[in-house]
C-alpha atoms as a PDB file:
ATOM      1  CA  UNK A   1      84.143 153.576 135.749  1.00  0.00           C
ATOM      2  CA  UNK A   2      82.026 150.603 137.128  1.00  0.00           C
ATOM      3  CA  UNK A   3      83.919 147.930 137.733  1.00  0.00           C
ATOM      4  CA  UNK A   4      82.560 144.507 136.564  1.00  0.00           C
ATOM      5  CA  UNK A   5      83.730 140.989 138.390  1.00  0.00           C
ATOM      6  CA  UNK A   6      86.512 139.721 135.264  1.00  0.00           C
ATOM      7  CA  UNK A   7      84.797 136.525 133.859  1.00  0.00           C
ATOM      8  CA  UNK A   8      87.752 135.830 132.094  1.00  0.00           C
ATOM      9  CA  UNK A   9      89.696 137.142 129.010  1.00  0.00           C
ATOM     10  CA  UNK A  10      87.446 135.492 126.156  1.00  0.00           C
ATOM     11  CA  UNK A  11      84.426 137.148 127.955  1.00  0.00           C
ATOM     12  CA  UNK A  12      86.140 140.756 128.237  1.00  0.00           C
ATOM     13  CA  UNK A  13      87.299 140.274 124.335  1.00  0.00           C
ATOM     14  CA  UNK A  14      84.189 139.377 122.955  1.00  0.00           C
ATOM     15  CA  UNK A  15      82.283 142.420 125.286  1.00  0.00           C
ATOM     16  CA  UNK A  16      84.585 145.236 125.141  1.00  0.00           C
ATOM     17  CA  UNK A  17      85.907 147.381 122.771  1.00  0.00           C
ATOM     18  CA  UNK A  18      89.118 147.526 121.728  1.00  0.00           C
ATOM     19  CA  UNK A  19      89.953 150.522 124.323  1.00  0.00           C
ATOM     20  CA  UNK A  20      88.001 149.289 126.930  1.00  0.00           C
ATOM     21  CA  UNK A  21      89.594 145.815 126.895  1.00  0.00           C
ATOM     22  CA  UNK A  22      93.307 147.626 126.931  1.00  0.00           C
ATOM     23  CA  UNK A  23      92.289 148.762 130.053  1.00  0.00           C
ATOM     24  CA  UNK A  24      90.898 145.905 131.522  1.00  0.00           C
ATOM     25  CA  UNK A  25      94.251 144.225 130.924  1.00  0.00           C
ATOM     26  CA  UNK A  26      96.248 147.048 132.999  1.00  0.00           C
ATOM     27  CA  UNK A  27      93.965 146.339 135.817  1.00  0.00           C
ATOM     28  CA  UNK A  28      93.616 142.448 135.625  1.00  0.00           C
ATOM     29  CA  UNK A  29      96.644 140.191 136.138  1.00  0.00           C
ATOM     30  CA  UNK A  30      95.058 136.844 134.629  1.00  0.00           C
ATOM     31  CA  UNK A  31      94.084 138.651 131.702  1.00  0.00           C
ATOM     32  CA  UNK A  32      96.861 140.115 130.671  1.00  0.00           C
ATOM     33  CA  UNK A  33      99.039 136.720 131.179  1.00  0.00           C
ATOM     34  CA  UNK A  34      96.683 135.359 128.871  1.00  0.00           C
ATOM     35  CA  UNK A  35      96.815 138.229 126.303  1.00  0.00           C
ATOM     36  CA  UNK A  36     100.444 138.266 126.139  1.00  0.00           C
ATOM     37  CA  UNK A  37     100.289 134.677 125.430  1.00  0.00           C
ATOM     38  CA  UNK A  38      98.364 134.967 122.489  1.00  0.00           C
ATOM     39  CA  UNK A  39     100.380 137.637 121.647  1.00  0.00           C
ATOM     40  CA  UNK A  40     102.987 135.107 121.370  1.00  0.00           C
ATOM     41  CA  UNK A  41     100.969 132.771 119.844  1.00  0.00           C
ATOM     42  CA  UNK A  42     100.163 135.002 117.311  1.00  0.00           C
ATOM     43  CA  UNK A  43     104.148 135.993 116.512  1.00  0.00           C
ATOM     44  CA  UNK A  44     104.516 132.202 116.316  1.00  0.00           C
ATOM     45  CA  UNK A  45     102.076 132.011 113.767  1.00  0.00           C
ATOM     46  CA  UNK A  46     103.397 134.868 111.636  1.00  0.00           C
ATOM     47  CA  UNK A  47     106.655 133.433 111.792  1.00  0.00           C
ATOM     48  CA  UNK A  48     105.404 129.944 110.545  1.00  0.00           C
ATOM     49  CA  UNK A  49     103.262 131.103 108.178  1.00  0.00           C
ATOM     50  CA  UNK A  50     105.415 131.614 104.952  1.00  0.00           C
ATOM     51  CA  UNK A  51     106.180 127.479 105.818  1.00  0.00           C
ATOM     52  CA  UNK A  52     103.135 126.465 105.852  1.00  0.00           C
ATOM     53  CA  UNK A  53     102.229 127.989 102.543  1.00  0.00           C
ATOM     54  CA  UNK A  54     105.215 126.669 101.211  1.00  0.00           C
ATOM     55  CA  UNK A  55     104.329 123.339 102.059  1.00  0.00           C
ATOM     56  CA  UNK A  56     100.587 124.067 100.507  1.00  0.00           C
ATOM     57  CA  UNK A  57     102.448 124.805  97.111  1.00  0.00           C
ATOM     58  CA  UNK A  58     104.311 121.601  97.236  1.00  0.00           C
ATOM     59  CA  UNK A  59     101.667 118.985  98.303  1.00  0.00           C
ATOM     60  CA  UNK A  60      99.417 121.110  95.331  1.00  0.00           C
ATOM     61  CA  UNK A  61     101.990 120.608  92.914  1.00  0.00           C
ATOM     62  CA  UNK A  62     102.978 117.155  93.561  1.00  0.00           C
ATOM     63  CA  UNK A  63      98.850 116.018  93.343  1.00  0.00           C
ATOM     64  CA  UNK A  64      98.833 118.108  90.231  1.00  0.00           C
ATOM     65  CA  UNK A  65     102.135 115.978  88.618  1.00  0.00           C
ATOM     66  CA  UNK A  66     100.016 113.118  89.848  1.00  0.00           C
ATOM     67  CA  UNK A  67      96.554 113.523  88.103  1.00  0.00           C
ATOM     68  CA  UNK A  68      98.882 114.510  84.525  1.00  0.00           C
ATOM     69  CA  UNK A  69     100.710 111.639  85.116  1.00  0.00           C
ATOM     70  CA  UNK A  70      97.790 109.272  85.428  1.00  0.00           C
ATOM     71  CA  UNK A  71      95.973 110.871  82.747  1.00  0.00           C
ATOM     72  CA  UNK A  72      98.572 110.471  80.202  1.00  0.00           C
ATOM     73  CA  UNK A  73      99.089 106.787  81.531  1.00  0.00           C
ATOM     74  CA  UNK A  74      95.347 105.758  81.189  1.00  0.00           C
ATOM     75  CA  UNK A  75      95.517 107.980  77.471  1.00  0.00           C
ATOM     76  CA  UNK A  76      98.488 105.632  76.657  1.00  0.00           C
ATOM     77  CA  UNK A  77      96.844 102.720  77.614  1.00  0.00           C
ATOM     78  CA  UNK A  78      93.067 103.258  76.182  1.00  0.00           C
ATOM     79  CA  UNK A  79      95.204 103.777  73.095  1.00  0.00           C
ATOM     80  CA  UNK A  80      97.066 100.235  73.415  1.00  0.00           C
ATOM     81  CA  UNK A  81      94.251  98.735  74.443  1.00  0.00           C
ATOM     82  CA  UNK A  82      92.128  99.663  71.393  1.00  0.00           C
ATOM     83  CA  UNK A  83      94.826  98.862  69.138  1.00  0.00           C
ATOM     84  CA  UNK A  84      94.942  95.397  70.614  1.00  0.00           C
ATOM     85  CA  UNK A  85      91.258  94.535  70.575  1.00  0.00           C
ATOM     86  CA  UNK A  86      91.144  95.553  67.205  1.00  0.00           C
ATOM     87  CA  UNK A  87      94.335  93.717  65.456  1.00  0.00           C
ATOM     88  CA  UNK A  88      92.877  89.872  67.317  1.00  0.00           C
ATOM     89  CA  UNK A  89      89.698  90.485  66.761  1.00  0.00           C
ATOM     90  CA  UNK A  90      88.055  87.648  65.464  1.00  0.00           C
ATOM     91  CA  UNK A  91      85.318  86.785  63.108  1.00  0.00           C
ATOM     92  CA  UNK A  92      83.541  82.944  63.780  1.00  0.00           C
ATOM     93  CA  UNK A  93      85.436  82.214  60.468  1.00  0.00           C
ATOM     94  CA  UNK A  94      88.880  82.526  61.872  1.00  0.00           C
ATOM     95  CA  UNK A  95      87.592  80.680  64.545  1.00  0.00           C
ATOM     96  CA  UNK A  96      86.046  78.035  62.883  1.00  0.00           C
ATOM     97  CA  UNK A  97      82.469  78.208  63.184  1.00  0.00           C
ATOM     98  CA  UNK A  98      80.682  77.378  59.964  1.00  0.00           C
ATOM     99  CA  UNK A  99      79.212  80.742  58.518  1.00  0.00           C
ATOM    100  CA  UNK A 100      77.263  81.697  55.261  1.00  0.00           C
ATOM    101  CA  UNK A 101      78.235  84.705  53.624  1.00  0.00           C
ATOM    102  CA  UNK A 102      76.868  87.311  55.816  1.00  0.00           C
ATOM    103  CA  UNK A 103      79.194  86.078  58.522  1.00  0.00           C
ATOM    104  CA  UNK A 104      76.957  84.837  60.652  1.00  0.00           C
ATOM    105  CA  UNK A 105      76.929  81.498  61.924  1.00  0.00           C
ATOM    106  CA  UNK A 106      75.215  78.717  59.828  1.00  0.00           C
ATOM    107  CA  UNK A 107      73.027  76.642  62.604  1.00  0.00           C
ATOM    108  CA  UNK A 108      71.802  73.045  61.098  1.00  0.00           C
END
């Protein structure tokens, strides 16, 4: 086998095959530090995972209370609001502006 000067363990992972770069590590001491740390890393992550997921569900569920709430709020309110305008709703009569019988206003 020729050996190649190690450029580093990103280099010899993204240029090797999956055999080829099992051997490297036997042979080179700074790469195999750094795959067993992302080994590590890696068993970290799987271990977190079901977590972080969980978390995911929650923060999706509380934005999803939040939106129906709101929704139903504004409903509630466009409702009340509509009812309001349209019991004081006013003609110029009731507010004492002279008008014919049309309802508009009578200008002199």
């Amino acid at each position: 086998m020729n050996k190649k000067k190690c450029e580093g363990f990103k280099e010899q992972f993204i240029n090797l095959n999956e055999n080829e770069l099992y051997e490297h590590i036997q042979t080179c001491e700074s790469c195999r530090i750094e795959y067993l740390e992302m080994q590590k890393l890696s068993e970290v992550l799987k271990t977190v995972k079901p977590y972080y997921i969980k978390k995911q569900n929650i923060i999706k569920t509380f934005k999803t209370a939040a939106i129906l709430t709101l929704t139903i709020f504004t409903g509630f309110m466009a409702t009340y609001l509509t009812g309001t305008y349209h019991q004081n709703n006013l003609s110029f009569d009731d507010l004492g502006f002279p008008t014919d019988e049309y309802g508009f206003i009578l200008v002199d």
